[in-house]
C-alpha atoms as a PDB file:
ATOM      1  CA  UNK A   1      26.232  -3.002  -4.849  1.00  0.00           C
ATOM      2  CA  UNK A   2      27.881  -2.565  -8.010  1.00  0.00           C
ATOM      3  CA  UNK A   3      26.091  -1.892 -10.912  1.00  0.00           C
ATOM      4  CA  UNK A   4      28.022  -3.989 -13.550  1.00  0.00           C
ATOM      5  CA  UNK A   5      27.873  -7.383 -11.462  1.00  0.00           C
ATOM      6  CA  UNK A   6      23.991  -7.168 -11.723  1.00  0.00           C
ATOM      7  CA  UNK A   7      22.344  -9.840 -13.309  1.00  0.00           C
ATOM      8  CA  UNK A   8      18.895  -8.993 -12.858  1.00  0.00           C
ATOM      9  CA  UNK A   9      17.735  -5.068 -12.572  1.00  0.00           C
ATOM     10  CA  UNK A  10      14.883  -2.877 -12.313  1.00  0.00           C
ATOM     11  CA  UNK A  11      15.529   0.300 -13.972  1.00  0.00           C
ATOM     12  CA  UNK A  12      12.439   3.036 -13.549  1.00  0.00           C
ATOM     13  CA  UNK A  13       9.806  -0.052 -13.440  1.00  0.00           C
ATOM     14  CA  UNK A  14       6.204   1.030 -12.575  1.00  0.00           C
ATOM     15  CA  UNK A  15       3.101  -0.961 -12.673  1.00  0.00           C
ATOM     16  CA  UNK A  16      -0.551  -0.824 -11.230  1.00  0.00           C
ATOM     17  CA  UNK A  17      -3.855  -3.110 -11.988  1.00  0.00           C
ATOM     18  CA  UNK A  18      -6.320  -0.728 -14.056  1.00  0.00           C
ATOM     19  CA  UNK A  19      -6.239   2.849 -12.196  1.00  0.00           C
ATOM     20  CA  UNK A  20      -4.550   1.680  -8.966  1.00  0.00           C
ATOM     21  CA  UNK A  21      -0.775   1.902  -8.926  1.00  0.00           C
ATOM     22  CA  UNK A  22       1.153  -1.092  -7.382  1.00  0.00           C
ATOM     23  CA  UNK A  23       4.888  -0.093  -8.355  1.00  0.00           C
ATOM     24  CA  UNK A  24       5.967   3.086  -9.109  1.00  0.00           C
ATOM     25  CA  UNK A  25       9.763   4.132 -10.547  1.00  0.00           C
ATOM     26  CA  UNK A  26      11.747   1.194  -8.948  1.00  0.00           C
ATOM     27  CA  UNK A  27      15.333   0.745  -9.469  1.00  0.00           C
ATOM     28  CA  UNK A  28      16.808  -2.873  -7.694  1.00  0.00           C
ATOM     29  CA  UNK A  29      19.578  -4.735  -8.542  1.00  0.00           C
ATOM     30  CA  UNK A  30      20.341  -8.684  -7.680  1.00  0.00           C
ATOM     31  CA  UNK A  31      24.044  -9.137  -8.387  1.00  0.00           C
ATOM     32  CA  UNK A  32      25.052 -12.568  -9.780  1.00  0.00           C
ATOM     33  CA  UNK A  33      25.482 -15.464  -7.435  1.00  0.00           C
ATOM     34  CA  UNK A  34      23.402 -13.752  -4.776  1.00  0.00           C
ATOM     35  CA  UNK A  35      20.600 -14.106  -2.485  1.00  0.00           C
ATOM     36  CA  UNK A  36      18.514 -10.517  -2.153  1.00  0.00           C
ATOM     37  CA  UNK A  37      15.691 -10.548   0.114  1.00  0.00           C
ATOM     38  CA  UNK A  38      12.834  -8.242  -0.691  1.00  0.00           C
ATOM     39  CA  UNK A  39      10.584  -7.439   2.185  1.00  0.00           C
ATOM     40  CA  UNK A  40       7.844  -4.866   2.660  1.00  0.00           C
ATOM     41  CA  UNK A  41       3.639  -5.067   4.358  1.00  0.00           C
ATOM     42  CA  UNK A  42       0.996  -6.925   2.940  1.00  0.00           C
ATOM     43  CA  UNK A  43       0.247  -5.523  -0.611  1.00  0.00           C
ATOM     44  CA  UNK A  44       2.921  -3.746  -1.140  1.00  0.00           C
ATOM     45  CA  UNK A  45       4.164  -4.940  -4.524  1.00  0.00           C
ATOM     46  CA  UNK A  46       6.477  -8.053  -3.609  1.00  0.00           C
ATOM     47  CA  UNK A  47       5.257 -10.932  -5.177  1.00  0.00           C
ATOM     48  CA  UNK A  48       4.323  -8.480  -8.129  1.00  0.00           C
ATOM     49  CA  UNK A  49       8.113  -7.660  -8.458  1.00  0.00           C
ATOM     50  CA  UNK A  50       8.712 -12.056  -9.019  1.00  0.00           C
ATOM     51  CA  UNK A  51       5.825 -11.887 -11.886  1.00  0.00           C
ATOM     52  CA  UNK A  52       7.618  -8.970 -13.499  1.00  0.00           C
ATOM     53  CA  UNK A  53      11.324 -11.058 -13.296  1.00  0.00           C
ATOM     54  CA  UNK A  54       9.522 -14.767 -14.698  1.00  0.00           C
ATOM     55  CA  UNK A  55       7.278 -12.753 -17.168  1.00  0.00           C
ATOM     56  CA  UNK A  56       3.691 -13.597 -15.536  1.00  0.00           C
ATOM     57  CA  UNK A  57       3.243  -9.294 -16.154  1.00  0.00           C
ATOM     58  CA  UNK A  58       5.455  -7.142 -18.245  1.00  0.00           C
ATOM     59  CA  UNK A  59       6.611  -3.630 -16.729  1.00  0.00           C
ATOM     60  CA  UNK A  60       4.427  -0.247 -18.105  1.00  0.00           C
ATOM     61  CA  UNK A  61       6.999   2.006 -17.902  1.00  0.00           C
ATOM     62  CA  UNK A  62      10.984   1.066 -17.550  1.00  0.00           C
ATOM     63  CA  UNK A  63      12.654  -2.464 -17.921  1.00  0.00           C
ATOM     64  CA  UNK A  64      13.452  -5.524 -16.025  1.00  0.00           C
ATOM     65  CA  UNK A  65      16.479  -6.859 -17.581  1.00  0.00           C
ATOM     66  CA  UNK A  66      17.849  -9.852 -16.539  1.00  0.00           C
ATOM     67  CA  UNK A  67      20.962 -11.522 -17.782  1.00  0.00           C
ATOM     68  CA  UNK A  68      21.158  -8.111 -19.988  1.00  0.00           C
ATOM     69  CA  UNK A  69      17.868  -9.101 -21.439  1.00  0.00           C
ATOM     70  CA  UNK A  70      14.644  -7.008 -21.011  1.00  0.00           C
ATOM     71  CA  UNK A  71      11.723  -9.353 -20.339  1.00  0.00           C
ATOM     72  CA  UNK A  72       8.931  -7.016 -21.397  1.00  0.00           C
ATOM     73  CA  UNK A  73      10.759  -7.408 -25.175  1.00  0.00           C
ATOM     74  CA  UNK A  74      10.352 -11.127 -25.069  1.00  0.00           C
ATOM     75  CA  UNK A  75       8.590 -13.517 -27.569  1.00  0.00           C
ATOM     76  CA  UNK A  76       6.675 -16.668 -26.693  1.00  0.00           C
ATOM     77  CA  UNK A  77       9.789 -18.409 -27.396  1.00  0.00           C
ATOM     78  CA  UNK A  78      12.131 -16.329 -25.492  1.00  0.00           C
ATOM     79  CA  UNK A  79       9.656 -16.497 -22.481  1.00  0.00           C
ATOM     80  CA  UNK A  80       9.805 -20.280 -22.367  1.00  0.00           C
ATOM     81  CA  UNK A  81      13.897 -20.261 -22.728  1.00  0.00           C
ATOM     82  CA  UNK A  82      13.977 -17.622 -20.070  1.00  0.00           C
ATOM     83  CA  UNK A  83      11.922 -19.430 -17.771  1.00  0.00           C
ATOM     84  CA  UNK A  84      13.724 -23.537 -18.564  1.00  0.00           C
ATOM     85  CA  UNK A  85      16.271 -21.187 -16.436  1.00  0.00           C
ATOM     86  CA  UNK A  86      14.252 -20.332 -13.559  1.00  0.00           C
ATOM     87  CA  UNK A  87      13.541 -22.119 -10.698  1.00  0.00           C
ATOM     88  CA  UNK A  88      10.284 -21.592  -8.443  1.00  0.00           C
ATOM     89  CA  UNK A  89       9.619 -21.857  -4.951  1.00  0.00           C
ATOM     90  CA  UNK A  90       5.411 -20.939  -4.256  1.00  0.00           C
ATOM     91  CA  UNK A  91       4.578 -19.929  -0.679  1.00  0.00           C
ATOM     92  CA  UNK A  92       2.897 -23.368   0.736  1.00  0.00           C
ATOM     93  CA  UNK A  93       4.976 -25.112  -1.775  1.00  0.00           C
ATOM     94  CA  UNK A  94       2.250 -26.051  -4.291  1.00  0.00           C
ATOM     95  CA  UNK A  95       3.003 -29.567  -4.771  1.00  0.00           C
ATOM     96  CA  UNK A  96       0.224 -31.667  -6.980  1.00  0.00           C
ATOM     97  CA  UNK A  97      -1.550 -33.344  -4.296  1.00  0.00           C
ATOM     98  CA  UNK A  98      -2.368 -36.423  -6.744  1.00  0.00           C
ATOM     99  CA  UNK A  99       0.967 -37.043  -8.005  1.00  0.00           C
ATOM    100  CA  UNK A 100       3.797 -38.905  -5.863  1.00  0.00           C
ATOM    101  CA  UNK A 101       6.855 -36.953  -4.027  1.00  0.00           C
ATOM    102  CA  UNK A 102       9.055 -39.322  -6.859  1.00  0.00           C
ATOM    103  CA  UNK A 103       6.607 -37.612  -9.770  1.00  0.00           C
ATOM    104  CA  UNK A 104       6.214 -33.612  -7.780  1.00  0.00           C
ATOM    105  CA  UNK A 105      10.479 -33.781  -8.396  1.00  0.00           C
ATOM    106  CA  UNK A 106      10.293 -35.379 -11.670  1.00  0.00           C
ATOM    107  CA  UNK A 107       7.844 -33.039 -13.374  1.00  0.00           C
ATOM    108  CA  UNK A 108       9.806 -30.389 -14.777  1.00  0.00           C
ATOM    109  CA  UNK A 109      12.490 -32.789 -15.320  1.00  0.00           C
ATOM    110  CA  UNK A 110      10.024 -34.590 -17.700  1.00  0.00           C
ATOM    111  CA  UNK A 111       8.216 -31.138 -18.993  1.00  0.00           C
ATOM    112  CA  UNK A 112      11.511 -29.549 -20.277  1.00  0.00           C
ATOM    113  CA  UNK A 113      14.554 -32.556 -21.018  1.00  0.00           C
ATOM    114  CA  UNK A 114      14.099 -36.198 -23.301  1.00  0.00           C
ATOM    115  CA  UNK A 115      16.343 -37.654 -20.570  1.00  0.00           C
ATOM    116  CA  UNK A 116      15.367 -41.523 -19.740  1.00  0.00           C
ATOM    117  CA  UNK A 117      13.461 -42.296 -16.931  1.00  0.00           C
ATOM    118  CA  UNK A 118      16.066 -44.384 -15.189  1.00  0.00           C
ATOM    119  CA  UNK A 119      18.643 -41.090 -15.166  1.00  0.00           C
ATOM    120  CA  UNK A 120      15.353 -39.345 -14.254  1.00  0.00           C
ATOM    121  CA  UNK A 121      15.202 -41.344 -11.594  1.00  0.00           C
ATOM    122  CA  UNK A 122      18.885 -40.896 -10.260  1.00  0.00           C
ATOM    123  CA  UNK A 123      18.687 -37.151 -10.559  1.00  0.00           C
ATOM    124  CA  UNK A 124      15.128 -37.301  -8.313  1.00  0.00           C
ATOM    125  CA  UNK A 125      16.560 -39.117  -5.630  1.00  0.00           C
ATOM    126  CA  UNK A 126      20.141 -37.192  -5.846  1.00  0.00           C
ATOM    127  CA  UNK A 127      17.641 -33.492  -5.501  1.00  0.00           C
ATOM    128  CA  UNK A 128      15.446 -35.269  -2.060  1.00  0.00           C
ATOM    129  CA  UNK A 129      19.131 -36.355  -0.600  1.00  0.00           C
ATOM    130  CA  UNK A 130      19.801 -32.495  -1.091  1.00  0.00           C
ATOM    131  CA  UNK A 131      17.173 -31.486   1.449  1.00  0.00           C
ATOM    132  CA  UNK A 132      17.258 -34.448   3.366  1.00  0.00           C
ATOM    133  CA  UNK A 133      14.376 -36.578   2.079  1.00  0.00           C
ATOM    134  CA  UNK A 134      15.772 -39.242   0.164  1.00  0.00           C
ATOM    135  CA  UNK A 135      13.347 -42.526   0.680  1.00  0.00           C
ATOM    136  CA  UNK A 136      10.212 -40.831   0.608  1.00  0.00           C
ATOM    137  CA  UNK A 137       9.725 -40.791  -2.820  1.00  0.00           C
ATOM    138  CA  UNK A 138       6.529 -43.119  -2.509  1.00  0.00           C
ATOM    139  CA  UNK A 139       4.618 -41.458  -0.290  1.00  0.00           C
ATOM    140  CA  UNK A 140       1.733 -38.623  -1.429  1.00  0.00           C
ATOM    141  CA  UNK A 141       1.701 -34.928  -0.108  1.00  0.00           C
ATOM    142  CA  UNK A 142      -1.106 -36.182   2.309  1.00  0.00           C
ATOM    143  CA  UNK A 143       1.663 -37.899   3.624  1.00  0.00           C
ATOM    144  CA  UNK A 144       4.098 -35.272   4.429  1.00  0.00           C
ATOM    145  CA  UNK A 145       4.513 -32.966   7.517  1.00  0.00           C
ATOM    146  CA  UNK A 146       4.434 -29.303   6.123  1.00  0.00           C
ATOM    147  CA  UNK A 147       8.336 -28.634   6.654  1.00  0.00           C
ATOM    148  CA  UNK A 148       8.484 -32.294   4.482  1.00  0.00           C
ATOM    149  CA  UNK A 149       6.011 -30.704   1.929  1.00  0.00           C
ATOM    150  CA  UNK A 150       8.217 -27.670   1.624  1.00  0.00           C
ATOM    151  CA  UNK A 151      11.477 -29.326   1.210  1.00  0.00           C
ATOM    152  CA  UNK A 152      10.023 -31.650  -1.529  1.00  0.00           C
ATOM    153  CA  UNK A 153       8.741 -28.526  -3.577  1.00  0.00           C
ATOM    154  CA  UNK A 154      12.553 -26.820  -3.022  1.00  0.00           C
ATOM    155  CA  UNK A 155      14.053 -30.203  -4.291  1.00  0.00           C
ATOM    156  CA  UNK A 156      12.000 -29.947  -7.898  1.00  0.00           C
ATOM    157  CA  UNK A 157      12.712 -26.238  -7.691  1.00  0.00           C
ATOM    158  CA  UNK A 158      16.178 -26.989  -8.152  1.00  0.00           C
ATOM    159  CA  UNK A 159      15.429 -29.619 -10.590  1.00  0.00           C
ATOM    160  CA  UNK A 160      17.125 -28.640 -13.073  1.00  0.00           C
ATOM    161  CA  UNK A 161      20.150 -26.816 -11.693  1.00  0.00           C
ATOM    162  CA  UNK A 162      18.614 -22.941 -12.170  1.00  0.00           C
ATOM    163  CA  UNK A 163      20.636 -19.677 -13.014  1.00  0.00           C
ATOM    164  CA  UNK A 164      17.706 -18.029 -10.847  1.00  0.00           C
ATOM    165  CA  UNK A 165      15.725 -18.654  -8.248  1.00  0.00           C
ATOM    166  CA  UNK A 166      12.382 -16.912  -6.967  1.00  0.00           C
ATOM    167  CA  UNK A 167      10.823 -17.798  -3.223  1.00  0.00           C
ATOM    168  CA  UNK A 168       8.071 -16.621  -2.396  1.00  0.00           C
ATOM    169  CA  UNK A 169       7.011 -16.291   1.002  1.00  0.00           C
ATOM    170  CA  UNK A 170       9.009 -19.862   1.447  1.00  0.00           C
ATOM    171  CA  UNK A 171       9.216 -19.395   5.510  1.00  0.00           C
ATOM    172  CA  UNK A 172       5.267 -19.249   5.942  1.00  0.00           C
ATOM    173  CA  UNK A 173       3.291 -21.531   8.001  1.00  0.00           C
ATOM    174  CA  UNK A 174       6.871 -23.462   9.272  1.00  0.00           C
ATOM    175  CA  UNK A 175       7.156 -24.166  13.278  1.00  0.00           C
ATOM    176  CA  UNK A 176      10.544 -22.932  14.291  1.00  0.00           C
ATOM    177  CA  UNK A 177      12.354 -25.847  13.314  1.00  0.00           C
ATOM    178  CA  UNK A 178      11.333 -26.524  10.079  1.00  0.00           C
ATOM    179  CA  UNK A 179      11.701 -23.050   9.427  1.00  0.00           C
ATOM    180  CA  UNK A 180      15.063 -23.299  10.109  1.00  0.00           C
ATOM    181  CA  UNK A 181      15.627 -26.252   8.081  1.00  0.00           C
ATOM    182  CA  UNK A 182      14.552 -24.559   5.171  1.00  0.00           C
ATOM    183  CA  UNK A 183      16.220 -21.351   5.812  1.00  0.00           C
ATOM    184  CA  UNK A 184      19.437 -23.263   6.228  1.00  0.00           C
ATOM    185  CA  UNK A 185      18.719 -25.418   2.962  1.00  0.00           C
ATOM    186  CA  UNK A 186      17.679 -22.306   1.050  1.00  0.00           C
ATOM    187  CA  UNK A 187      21.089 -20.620   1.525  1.00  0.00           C
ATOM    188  CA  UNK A 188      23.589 -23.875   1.287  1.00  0.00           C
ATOM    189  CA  UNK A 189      21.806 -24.885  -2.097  1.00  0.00           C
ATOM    190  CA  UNK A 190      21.968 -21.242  -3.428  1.00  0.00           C
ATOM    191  CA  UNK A 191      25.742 -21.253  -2.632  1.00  0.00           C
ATOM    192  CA  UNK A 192      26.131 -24.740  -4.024  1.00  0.00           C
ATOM    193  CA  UNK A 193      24.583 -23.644  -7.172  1.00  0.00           C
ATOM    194  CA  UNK A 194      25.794 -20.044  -7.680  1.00  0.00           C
ATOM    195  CA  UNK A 195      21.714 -18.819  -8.189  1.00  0.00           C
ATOM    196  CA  UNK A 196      20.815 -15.701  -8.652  1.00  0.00           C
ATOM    197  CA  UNK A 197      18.158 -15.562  -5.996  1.00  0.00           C
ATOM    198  CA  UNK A 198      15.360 -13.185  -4.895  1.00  0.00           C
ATOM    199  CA  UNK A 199      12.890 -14.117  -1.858  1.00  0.00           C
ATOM    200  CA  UNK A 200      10.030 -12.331  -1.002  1.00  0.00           C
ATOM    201  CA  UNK A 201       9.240 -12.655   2.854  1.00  0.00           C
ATOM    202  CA  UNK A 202       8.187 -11.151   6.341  1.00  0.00           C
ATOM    203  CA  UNK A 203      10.221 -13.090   8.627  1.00  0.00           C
ATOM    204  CA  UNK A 204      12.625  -9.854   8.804  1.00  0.00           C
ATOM    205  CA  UNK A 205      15.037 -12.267  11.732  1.00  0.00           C
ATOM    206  CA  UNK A 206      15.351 -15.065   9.907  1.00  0.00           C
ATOM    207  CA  UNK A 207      15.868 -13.584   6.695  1.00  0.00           C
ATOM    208  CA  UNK A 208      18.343 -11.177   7.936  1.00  0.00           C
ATOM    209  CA  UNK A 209      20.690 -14.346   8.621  1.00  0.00           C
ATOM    210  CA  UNK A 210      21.205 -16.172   5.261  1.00  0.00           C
ATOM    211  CA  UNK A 211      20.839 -12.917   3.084  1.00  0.00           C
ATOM    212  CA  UNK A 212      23.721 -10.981   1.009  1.00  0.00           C
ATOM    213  CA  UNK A 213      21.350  -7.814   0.388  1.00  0.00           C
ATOM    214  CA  UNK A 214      17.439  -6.523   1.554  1.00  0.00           C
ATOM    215  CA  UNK A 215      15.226  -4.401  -0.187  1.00  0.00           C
ATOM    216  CA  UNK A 216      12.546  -2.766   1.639  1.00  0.00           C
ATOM    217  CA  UNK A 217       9.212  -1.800  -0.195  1.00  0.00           C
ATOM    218  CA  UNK A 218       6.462   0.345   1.113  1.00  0.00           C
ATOM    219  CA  UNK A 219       3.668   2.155  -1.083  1.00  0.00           C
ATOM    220  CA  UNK A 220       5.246   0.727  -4.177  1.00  0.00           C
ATOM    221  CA  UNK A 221       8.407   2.241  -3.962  1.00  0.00           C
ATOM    222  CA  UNK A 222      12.060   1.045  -2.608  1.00  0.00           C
ATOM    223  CA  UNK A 223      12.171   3.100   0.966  1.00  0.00           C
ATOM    224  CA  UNK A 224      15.672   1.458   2.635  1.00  0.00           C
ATOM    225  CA  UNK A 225      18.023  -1.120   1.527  1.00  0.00           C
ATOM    226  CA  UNK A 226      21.324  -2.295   2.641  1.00  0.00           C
ATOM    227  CA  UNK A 227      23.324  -5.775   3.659  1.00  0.00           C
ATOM    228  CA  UNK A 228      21.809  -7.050   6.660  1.00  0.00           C
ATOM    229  CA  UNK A 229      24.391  -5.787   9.031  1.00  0.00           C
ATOM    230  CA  UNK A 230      22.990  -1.841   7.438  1.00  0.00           C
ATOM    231  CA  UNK A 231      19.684  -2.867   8.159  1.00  0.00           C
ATOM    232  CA  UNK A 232      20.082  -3.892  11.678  1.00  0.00           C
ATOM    233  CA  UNK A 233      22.134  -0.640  12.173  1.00  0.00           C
ATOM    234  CA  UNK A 234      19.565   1.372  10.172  1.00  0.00           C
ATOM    235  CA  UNK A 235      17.896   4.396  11.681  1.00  0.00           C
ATOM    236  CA  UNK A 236      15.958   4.976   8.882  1.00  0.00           C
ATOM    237  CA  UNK A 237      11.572   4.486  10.451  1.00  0.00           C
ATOM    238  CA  UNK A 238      10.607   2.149   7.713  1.00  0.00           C
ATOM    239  CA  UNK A 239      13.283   0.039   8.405  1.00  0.00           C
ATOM    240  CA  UNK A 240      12.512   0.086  12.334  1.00  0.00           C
ATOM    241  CA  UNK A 241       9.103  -0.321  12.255  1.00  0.00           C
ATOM    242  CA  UNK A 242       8.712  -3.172  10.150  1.00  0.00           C
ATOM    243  CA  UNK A 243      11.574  -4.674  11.805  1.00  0.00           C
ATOM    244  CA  UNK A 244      10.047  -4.102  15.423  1.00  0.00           C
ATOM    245  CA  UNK A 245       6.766  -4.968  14.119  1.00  0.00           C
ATOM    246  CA  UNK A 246       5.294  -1.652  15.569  1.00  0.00           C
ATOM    247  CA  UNK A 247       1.905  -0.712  14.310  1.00  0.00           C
ATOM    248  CA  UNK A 248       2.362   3.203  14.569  1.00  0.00           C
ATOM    249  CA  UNK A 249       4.763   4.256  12.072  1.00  0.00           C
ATOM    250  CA  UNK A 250       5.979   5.561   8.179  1.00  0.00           C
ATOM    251  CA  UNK A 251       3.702   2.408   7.255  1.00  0.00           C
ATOM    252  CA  UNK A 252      -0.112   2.999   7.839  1.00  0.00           C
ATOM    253  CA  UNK A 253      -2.710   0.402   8.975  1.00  0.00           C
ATOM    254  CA  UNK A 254      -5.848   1.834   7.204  1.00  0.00           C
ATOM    255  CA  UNK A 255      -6.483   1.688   3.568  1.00  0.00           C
ATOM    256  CA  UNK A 256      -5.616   4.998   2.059  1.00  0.00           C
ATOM    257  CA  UNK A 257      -9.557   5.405   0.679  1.00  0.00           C
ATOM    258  CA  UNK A 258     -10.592   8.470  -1.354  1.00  0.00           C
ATOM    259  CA  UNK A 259     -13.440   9.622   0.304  1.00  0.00           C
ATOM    260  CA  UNK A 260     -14.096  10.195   4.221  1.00  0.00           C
ATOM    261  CA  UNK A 261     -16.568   7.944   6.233  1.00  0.00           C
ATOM    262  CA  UNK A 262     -19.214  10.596   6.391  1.00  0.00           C
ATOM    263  CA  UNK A 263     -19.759  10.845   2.386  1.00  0.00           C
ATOM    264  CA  UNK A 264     -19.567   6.913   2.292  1.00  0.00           C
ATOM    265  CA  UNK A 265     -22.233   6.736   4.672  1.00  0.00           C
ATOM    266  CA  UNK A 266     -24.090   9.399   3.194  1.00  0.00           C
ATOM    267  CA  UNK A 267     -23.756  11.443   6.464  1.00  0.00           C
ATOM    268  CA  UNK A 268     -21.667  14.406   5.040  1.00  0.00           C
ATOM    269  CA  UNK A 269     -23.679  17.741   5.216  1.00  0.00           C
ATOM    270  CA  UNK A 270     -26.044  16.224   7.407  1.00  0.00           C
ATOM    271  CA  UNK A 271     -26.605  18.571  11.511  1.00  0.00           C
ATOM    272  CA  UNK A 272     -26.397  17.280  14.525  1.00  0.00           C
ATOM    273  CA  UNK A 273     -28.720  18.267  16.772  1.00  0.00           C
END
């Protein structure tokens, strides 16, 4: 990808909690208009990568510029801005169970404009028509089939007509078909919109066919990326083990832990007879 059509990069970004490194010298780039996929194991620093683009944690070393703007540099004030342009879609959707699928859509509508409730109204049911729910803007979340659940969260994720949009994890839980719903919804709404998009996920198949670019992350760094025809072409292990799903491989199942078992068990030193 070219550099200059980026509109969100990671240059030399590392981060860790306390003494435990989570990130360490990435360098990504999400061109505008596009929908980059960013897929790794369990713990490897995905969803941290989202909280470093909307501002939740600011980078310890490098920047995450976005729009040309670093984030970490931000005020209050430039935080909120930045994020009015963001739209969010949390794995299991996080809709407020006690508020109405009419309200879930309407709440950042009536967090971040003055517009009147009747054109609040309009613009709710226009968003549910978008993913296919228009008419159940009565009924509760306790109501709703999960795929139902997760299209009502992507309709007031793209509220307010974002610049950028962040999934995470947006396939999990589905049955086939909903997932496919969603996967098809997620990619005609981006293009509709021209959003600058970045999903986090695991569903490597899926992914692979309503994606312009993948990153791959393992042990906090970027080990393979390419379009998805690359990555399906890809020699490269990480890339073919996480795509096979193969437990043996670049990608290790135990915890990498400091000490052996013996000394945590107090057996080091100790004679068998």
């Amino acid at each position: 990808m070219s550099q200059d059509d980026s509109f969100i990069e990671f240059r030399q970004v590392s981060f860790g909690y306390t003494d435990r490194p989570v990130l360490k010298d990435i360098n990504l780039r999400i061109p505008r208009g596009k929908l980059v996929a960013i897929m790794g194991g369990s713990g490897s620093g995905k969803t941290t990568l989202l909280r470093l683009i909307s501002g939740q944690y600011r980078a310890q070393r490098g920047e995450v510029l976005v729009d040309g703007q670093n984030v970490a540099t931000m005020n209050a004030r430039e935080l909120h801005a930045h994020r009015r342009r963001m739209g969010m879609l949390f794995q299991f959707g996080a809709l407020f169970t006690d508020l109405s699928v009419h309200d879930n859509v309407a709440f950042p509508l009536r967090e971040h404009t003055r517009l009147p409730e009747s054109m609040i109204a309009d613009l709710v049911t226009m968003k549910l028509n978008a993913v296919g729910l228009r008419g159940t803007q009565a009924l509760m979340p306790a109501e709703l089939s999960g795929g139902m659940a997760r299209r009502v969260a992507l309709a007031r994720a793209i509220a307010l007509d974002p610049e950028i949009m962040l999934y995470d994890e947006p396939f999990t839980g589905l049955d086939p078909i909903s997932l496919g719903v969603i996967a098809l919804l997620i990619k005609k709404l981006n293009d509709a919109l021209g959003t600058s998009a970045v999903m986090v996920t695991h569903d490597v198949h899926k992914s692979l066919e309503i994606v312009d670019h993948v990153y791959f992350v393992a042990n906090g760094s970027i080990v393979a990326e390419g379009t998805p025809e690359e990555v399906r072409a890809s020699d490269s292990p990480w890339v073919h083990q996480f795509v096979h799903g193969e437990a043996d491989g670049p990608v290790h199942f135990a915890y990498p832990a400091q000490r052996s078992l013996a000394d945590d068990l107090g057996l080091s030193g100790v004679r068998h007879v």
